[in-house]
PDB file of N, CA and C in Angstrom:
ATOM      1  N   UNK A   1     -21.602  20.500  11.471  1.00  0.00           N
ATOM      2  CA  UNK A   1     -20.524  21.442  11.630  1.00  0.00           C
ATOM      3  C   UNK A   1     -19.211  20.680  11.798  1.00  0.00           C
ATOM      4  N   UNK A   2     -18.074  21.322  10.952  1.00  0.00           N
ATOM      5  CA  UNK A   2     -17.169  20.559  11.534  1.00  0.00           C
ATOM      6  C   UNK A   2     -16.562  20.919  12.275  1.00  0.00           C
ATOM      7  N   UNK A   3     -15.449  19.991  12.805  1.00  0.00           N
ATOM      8  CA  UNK A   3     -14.870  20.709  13.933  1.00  0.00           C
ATOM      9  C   UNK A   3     -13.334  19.909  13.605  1.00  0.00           C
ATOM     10  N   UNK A   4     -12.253  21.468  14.151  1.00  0.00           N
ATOM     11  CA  UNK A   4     -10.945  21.235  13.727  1.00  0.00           C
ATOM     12  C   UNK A   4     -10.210  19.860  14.510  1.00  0.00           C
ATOM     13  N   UNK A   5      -9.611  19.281  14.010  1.00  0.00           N
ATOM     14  CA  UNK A   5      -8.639  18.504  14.691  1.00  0.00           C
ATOM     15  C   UNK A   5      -7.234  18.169  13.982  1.00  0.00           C
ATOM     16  N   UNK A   6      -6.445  17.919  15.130  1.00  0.00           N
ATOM     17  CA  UNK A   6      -4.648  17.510  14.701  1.00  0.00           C
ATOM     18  C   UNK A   6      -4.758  16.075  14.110  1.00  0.00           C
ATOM     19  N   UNK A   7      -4.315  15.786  13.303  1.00  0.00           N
ATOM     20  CA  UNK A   7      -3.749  14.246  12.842  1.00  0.00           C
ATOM     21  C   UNK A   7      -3.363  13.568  13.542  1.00  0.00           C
ATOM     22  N   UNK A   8      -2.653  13.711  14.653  1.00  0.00           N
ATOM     23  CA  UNK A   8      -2.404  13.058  15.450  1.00  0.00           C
ATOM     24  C   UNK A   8      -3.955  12.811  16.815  1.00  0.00           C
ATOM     25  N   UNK A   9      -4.875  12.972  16.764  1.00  0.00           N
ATOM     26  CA  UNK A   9      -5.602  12.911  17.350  1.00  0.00           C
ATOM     27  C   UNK A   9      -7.105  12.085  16.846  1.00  0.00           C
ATOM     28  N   UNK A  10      -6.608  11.719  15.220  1.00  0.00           N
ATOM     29  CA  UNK A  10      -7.375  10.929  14.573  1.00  0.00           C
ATOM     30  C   UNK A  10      -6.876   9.972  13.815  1.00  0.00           C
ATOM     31  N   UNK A  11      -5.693   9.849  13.778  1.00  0.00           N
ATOM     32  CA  UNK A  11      -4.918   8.770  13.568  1.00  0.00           C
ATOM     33  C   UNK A  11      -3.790   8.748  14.033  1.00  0.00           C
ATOM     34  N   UNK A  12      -3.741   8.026  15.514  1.00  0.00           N
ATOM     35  CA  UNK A  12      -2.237   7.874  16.301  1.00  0.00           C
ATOM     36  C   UNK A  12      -1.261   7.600  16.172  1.00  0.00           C
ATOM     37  N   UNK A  13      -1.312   6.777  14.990  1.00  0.00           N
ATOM     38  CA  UNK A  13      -0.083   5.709  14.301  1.00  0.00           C
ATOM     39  C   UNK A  13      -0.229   6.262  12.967  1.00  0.00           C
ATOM     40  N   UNK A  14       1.174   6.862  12.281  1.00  0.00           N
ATOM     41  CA  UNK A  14       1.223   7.130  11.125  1.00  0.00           C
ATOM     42  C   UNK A  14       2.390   6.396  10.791  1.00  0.00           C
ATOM     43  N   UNK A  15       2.796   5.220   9.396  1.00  0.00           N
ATOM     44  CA  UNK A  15       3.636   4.696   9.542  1.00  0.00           C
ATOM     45  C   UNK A  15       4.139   4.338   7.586  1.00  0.00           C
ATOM     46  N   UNK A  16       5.449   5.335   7.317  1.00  0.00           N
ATOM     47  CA  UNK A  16       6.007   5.307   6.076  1.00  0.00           C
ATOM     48  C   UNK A  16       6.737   3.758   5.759  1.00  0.00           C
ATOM     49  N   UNK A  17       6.328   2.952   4.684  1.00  0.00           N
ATOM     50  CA  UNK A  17       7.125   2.202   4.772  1.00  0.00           C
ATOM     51  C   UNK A  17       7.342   1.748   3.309  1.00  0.00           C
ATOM     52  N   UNK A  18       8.120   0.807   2.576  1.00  0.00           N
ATOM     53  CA  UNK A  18       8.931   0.698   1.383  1.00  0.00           C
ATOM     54  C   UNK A  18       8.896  -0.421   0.828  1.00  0.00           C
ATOM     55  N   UNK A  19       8.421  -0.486  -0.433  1.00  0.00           N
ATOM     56  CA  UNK A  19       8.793  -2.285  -1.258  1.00  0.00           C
ATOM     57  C   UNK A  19       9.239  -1.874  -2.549  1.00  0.00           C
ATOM     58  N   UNK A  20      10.134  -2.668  -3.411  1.00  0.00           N
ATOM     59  CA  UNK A  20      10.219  -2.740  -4.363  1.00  0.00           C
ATOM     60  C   UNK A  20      10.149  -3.896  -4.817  1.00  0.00           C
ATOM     61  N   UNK A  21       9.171  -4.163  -6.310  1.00  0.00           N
ATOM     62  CA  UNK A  21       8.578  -5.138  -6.727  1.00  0.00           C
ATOM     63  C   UNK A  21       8.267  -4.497  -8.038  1.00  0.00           C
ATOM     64  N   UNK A  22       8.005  -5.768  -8.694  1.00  0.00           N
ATOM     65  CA  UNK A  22       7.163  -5.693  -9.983  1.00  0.00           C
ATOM     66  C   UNK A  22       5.965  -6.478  -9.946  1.00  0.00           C
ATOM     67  N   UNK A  23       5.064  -5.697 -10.139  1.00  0.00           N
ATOM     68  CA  UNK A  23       3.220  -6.063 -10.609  1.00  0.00           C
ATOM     69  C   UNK A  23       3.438  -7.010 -12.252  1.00  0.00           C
ATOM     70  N   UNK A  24       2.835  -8.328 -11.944  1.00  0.00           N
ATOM     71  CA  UNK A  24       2.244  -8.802 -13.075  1.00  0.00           C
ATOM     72  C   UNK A  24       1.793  -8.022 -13.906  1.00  0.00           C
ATOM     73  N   UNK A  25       1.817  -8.270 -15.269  1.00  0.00           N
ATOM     74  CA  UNK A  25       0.912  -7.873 -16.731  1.00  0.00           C
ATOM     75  C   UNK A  25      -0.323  -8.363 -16.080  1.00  0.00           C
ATOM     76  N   UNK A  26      -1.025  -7.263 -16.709  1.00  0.00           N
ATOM     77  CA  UNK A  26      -2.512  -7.088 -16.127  1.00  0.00           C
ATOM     78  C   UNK A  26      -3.505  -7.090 -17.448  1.00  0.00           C
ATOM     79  N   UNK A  27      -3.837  -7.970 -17.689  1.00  0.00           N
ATOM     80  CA  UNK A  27      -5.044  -7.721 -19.053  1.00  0.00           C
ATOM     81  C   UNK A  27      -6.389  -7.576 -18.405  1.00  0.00           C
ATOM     82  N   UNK A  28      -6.709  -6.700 -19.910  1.00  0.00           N
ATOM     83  CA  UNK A  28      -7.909  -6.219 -19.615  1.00  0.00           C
ATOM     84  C   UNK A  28      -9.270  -6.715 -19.167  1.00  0.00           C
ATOM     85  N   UNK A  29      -9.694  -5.689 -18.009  1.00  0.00           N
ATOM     86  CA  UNK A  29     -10.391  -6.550 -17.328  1.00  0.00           C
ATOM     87  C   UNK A  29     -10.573  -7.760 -16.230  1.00  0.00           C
ATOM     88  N   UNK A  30      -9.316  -7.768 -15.804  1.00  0.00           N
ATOM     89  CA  UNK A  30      -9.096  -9.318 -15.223  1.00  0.00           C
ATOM     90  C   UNK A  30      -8.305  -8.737 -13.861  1.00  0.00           C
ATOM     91  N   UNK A  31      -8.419  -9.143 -13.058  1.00  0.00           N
ATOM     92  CA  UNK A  31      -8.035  -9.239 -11.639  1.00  0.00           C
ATOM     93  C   UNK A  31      -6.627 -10.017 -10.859  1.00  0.00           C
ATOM     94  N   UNK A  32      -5.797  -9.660 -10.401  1.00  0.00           N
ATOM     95  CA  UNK A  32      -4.820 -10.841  -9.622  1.00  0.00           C
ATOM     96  C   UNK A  32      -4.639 -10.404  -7.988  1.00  0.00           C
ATOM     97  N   UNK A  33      -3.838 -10.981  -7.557  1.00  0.00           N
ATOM     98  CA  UNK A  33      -3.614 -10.705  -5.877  1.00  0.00           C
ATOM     99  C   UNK A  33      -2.098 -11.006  -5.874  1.00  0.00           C
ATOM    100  N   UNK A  34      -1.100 -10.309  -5.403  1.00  0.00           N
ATOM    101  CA  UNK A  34       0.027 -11.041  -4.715  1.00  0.00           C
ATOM    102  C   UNK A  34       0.558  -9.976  -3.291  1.00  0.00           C
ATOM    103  N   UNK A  35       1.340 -10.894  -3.003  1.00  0.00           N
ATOM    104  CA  UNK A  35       1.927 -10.611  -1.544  1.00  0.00           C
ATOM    105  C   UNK A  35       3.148 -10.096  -1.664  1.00  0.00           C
ATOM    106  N   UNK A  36       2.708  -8.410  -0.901  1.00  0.00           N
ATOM    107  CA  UNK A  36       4.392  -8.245  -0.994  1.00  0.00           C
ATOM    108  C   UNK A  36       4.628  -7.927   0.592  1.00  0.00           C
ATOM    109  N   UNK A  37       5.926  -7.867   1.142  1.00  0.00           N
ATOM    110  CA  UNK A  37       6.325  -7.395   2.237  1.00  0.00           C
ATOM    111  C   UNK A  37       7.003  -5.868   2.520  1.00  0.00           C
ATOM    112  N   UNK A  38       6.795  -4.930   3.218  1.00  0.00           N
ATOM    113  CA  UNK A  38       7.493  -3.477   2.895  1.00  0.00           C
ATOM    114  C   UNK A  38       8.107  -3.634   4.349  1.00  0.00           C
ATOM    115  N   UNK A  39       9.132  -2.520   4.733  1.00  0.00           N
ATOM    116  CA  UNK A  39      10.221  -2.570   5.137  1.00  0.00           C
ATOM    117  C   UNK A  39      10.262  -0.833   5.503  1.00  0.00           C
ATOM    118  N   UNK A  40      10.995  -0.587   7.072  1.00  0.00           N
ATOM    119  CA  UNK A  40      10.974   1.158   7.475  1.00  0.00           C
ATOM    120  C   UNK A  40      12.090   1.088   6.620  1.00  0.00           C
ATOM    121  N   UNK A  41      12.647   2.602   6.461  1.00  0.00           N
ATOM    122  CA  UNK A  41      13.449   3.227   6.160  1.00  0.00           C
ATOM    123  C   UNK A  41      14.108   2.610   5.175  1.00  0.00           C
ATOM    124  N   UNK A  42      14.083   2.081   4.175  1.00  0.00           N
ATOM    125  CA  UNK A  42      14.347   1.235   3.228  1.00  0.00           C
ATOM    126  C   UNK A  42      15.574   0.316   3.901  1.00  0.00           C
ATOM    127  N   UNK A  43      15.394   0.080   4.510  1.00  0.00           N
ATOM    128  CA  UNK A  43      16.681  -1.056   5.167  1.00  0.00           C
ATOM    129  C   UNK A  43      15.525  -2.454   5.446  1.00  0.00           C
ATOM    130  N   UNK A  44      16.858  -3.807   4.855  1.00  0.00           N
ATOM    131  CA  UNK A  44      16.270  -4.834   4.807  1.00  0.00           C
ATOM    132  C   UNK A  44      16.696  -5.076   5.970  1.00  0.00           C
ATOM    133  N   UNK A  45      16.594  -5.500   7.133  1.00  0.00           N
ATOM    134  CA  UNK A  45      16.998  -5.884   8.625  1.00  0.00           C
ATOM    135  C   UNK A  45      15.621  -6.606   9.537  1.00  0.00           C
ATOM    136  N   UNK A  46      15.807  -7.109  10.031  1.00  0.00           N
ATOM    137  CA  UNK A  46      14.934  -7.811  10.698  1.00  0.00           C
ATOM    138  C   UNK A  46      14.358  -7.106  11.845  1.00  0.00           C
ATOM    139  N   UNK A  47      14.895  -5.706  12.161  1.00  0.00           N
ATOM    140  CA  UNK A  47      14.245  -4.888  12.634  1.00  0.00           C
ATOM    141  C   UNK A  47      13.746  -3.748  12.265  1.00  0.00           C
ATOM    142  N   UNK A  48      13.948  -4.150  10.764  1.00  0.00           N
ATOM    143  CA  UNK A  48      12.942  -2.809   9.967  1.00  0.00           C
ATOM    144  C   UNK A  48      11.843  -3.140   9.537  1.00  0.00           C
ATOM    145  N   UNK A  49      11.262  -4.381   9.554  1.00  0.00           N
ATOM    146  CA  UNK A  49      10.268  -4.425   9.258  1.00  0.00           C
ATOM    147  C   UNK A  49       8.881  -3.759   9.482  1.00  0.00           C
ATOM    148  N   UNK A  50       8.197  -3.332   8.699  1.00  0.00           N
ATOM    149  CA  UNK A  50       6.654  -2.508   8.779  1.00  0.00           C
ATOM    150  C   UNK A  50       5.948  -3.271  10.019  1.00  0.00           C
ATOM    151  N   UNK A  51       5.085  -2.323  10.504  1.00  0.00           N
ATOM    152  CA  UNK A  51       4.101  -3.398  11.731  1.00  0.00           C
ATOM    153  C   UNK A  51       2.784  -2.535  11.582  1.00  0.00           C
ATOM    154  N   UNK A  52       2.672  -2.516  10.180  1.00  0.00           N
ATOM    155  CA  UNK A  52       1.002  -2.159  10.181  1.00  0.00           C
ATOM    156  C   UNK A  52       0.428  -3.423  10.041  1.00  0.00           C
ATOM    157  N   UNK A  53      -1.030  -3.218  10.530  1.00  0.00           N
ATOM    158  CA  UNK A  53      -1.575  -4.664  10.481  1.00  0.00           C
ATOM    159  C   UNK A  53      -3.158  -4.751   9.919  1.00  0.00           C
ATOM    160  N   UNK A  54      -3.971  -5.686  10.188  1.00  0.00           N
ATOM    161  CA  UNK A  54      -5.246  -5.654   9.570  1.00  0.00           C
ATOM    162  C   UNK A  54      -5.727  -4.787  10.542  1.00  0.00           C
ATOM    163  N   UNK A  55      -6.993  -3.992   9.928  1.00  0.00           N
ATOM    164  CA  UNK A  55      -7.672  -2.482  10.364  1.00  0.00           C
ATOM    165  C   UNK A  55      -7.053  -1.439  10.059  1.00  0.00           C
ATOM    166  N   UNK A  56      -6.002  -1.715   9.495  1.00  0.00           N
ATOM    167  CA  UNK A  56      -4.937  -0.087   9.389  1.00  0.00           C
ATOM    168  C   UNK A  56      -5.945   0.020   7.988  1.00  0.00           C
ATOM    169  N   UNK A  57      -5.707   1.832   8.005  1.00  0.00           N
ATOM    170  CA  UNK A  57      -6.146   2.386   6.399  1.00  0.00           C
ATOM    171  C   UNK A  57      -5.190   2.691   5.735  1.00  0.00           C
ATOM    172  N   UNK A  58      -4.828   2.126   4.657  1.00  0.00           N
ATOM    173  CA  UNK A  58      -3.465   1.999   3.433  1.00  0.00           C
ATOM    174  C   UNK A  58      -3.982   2.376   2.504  1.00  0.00           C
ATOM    175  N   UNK A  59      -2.514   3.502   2.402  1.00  0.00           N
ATOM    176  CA  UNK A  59      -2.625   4.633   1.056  1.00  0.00           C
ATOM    177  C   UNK A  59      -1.500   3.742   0.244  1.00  0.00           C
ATOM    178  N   UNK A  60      -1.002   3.518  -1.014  1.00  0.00           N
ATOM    179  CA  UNK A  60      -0.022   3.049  -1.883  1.00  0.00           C
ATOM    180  C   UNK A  60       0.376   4.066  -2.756  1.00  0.00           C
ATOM    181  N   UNK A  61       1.635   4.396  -3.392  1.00  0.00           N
ATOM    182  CA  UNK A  61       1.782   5.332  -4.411  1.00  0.00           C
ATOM    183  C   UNK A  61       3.390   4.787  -5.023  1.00  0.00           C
ATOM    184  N   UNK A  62       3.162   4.513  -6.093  1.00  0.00           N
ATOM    185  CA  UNK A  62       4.050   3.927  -7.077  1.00  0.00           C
ATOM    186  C   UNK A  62       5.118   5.463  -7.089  1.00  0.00           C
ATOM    187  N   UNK A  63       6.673   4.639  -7.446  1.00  0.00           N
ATOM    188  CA  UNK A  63       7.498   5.918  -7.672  1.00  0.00           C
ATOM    189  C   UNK A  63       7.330   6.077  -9.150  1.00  0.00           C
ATOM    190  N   UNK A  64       8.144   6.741  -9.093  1.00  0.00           N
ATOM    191  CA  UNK A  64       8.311   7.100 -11.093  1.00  0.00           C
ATOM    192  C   UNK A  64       8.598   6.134 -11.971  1.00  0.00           C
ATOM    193  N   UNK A  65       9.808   5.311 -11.499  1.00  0.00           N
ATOM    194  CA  UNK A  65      10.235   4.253 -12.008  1.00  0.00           C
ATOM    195  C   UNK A  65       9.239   2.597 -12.252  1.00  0.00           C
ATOM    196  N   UNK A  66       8.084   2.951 -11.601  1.00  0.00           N
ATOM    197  CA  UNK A  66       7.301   1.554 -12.107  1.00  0.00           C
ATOM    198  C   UNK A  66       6.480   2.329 -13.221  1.00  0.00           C
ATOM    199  N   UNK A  67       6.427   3.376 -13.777  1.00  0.00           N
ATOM    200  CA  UNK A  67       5.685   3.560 -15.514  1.00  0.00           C
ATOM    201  C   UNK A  67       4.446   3.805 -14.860  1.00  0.00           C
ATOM    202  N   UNK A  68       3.750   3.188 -15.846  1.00  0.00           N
ATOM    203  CA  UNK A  68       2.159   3.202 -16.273  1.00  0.00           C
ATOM    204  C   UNK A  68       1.250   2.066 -14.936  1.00  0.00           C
ATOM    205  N   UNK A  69       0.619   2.912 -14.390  1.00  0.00           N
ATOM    206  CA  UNK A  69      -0.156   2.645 -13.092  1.00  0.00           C
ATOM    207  C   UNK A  69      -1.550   2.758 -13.804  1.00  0.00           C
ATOM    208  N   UNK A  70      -1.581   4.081 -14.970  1.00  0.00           N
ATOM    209  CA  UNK A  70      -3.047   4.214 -14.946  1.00  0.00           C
ATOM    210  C   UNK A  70      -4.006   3.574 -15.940  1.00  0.00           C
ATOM    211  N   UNK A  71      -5.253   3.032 -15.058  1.00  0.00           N
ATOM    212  CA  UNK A  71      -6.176   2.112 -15.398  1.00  0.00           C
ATOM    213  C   UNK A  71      -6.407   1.204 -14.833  1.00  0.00           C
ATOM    214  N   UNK A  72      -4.931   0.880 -13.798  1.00  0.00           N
ATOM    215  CA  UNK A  72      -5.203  -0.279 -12.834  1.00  0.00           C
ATOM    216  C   UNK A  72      -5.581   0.744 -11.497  1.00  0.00           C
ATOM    217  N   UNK A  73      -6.380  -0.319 -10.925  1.00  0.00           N
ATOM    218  CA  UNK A  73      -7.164   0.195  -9.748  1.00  0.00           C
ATOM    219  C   UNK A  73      -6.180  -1.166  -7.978  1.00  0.00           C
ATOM    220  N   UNK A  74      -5.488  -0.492  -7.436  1.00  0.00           N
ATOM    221  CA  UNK A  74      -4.841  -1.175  -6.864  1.00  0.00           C
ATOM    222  C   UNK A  74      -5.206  -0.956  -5.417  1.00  0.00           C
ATOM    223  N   UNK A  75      -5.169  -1.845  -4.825  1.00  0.00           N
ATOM    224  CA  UNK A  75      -6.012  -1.833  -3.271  1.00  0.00           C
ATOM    225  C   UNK A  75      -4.776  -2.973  -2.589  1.00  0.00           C
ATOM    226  N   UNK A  76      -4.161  -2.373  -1.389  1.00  0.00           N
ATOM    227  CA  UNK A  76      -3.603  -3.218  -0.421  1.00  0.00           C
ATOM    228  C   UNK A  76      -4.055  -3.386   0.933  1.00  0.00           C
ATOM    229  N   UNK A  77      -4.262  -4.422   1.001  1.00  0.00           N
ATOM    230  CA  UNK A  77      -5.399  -4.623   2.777  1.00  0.00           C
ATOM    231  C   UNK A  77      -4.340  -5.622   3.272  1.00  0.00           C
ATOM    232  N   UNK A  78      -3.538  -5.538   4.655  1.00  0.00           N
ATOM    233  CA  UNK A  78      -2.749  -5.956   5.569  1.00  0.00           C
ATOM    234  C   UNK A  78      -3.158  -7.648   5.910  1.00  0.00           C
ATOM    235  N   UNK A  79      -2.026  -8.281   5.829  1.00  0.00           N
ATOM    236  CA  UNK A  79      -2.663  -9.432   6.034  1.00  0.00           C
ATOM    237  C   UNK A  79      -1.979  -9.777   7.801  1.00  0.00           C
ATOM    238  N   UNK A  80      -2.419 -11.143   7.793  1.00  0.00           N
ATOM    239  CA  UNK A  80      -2.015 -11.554   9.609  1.00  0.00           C
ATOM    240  C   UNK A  80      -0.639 -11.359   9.970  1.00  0.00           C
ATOM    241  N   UNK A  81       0.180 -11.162   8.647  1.00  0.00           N
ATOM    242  CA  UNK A  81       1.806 -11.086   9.583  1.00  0.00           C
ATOM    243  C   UNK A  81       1.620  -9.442   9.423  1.00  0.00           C
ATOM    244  N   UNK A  82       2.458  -8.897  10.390  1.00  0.00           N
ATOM    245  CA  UNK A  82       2.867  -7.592  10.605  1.00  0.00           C
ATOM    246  C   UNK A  82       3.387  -7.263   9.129  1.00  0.00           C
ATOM    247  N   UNK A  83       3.385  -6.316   8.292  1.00  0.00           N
ATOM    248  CA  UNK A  83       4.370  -5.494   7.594  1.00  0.00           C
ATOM    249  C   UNK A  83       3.735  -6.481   5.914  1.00  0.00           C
ATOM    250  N   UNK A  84       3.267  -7.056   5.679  1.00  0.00           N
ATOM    251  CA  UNK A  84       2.730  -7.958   4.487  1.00  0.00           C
ATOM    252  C   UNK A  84       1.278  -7.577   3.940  1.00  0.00           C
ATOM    253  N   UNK A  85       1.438  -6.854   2.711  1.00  0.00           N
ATOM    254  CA  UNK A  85       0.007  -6.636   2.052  1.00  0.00           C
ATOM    255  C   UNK A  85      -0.680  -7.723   0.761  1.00  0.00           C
ATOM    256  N   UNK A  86      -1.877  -7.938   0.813  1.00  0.00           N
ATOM    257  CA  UNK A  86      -2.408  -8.559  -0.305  1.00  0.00           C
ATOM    258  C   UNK A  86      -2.887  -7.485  -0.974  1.00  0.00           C
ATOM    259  N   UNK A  87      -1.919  -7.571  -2.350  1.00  0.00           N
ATOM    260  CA  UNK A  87      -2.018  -6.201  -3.191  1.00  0.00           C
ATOM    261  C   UNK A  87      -3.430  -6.432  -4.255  1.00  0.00           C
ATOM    262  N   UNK A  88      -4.595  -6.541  -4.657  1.00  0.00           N
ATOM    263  CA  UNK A  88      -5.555  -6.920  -5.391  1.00  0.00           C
ATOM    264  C   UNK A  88      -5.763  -5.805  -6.393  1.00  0.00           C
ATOM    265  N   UNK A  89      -5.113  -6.051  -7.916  1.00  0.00           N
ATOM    266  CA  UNK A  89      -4.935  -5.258  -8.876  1.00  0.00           C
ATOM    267  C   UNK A  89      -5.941  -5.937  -9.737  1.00  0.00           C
ATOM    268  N   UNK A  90      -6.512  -4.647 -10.320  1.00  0.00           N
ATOM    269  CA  UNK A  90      -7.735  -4.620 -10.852  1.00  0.00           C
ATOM    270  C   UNK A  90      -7.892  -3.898 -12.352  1.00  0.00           C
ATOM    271  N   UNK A  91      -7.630  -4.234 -13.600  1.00  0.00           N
ATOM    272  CA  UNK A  91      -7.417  -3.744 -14.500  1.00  0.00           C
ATOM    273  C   UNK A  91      -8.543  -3.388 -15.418  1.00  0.00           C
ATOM    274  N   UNK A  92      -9.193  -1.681 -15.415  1.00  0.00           N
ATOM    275  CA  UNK A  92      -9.891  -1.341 -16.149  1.00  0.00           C
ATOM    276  C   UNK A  92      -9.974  -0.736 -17.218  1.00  0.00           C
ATOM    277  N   UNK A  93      -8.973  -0.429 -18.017  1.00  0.00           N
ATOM    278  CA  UNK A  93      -8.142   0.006 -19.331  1.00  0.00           C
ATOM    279  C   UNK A  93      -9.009  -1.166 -19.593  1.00  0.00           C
ATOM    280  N   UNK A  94      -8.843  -0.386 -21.562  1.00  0.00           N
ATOM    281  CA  UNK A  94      -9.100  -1.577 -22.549  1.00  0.00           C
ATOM    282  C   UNK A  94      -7.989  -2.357 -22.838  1.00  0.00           C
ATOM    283  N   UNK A  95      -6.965  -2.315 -22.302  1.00  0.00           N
ATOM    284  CA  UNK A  95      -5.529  -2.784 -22.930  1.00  0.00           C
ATOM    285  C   UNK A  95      -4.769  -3.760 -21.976  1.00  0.00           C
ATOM    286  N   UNK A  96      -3.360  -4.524 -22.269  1.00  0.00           N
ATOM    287  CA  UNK A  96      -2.897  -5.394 -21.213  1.00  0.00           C
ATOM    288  C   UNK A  96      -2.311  -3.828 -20.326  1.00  0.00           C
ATOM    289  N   UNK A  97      -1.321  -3.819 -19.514  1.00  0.00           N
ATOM    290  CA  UNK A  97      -0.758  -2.754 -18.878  1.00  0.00           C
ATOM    291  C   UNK A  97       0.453  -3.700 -18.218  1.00  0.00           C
ATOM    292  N   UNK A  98       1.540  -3.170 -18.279  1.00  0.00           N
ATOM    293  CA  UNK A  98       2.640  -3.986 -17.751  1.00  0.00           C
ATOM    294  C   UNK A  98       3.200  -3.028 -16.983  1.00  0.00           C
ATOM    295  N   UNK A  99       3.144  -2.921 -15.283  1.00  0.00           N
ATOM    296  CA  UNK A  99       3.896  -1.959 -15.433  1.00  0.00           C
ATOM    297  C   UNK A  99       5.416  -2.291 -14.765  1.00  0.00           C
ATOM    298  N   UNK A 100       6.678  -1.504 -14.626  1.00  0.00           N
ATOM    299  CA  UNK A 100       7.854  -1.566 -14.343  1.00  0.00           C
ATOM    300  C   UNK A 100       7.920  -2.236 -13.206  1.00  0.00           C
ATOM    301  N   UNK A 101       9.515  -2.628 -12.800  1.00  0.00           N
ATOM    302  CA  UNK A 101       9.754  -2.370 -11.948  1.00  0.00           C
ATOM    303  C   UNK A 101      10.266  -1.510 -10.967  1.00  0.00           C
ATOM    304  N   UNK A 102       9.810  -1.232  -9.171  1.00  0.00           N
ATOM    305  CA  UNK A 102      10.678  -0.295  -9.353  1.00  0.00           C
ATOM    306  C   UNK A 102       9.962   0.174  -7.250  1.00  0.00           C
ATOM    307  N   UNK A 103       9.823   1.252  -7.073  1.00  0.00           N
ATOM    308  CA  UNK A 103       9.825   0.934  -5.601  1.00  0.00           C
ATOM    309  C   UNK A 103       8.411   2.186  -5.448  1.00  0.00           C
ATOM    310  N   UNK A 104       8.198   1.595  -3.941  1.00  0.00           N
ATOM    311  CA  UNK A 104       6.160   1.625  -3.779  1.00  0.00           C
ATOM    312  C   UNK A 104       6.661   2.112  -2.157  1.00  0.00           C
ATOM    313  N   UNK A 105       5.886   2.732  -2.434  1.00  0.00           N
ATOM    314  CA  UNK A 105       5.582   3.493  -0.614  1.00  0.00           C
ATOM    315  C   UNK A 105       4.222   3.254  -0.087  1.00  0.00           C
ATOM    316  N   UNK A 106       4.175   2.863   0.715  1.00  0.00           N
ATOM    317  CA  UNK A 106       2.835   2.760   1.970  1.00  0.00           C
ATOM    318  C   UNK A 106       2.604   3.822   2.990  1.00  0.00           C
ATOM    319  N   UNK A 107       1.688   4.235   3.171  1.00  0.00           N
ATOM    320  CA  UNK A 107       1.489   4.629   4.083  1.00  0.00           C
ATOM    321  C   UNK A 107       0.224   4.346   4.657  1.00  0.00           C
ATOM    322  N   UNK A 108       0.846   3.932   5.693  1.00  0.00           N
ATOM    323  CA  UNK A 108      -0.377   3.694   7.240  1.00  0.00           C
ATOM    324  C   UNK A 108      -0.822   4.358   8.095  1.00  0.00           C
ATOM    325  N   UNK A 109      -2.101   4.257   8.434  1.00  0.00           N
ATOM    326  CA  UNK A 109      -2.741   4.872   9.143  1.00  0.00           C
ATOM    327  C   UNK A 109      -3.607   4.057   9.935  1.00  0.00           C
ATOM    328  N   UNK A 110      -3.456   4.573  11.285  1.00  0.00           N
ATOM    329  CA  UNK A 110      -4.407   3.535  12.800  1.00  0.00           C
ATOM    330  C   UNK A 110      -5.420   4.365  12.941  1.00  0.00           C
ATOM    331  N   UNK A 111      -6.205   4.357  13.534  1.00  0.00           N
ATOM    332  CA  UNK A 111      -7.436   5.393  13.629  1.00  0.00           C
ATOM    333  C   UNK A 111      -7.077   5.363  15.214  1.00  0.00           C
ATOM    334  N   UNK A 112      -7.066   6.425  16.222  1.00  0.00           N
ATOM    335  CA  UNK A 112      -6.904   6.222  17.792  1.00  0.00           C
ATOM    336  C   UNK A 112      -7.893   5.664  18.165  1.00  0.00           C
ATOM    337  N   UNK A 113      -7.761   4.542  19.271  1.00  0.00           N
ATOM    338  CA  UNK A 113      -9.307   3.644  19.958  1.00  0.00           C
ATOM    339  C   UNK A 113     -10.113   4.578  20.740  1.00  0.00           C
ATOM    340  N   UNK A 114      -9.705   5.989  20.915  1.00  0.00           N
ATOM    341  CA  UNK A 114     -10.814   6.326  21.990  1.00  0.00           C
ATOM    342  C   UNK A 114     -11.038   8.098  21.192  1.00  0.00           C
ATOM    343  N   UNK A 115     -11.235   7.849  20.058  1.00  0.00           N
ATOM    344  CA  UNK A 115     -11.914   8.604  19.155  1.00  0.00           C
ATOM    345  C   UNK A 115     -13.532   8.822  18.707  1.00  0.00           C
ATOM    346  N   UNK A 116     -13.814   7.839  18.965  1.00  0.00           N
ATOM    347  CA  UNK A 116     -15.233   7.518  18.840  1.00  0.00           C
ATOM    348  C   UNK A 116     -15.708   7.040  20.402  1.00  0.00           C
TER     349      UNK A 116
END
């Protein structure tokens, strides 16, 4: 059975944050990794930086302006500095895929510690 709950009561920390970058050409079939850093409120400042970290669950969603996303399979998992993802793009199209440049939203999610 399920049972109702608030978002805030299953994930305490919800946290919007911003990069703009361009993804390598991706041929078919073939795999890369790079590092990007995202940033709150789109301000570059040394106190905007993101502070999701490893264990967070990361959603990614390309804006309009980076094109053609589909076929690549893209996964970002938080690395040891605060606010820095290892992006691991995964290309399953038959084709190369290049896509734009252009700006990427994160969103984070903490799971609360005394949920389980």
């Amino acid at each position: 059975m399920f049972q109702s709950r608030q978002i805030n009561e299953i994930y305490n920390l919800v946290e919007v944050s911003f990069a703009t970058f361009t993804l390598a050409a991706s041929n078919a079939g073939t795999t890369f990794t790079q590092n990007t850093n995202f940033v709150l409120n789109n301000l570059n400042s040394p106190f905007s930086v993101a502070t999701f970290a490893l264990g967070d669950i990361i959603e990614l969603y390309p804006s309009a302006s980076v094109g053609t996303v589909g076929g690549l399979v893209i996964q970002g998992t938080p690395t040891s500095t605060p606010g820095q993802l290892t992006l691991a793009v995964f290309n399953r199209s038959g084709s190369t895929i290049t896509p734009g440049a252009g700006q990427w939203i994160c969103v984070a999610k903490r799971i609360a510690p005394n949920l389980f």
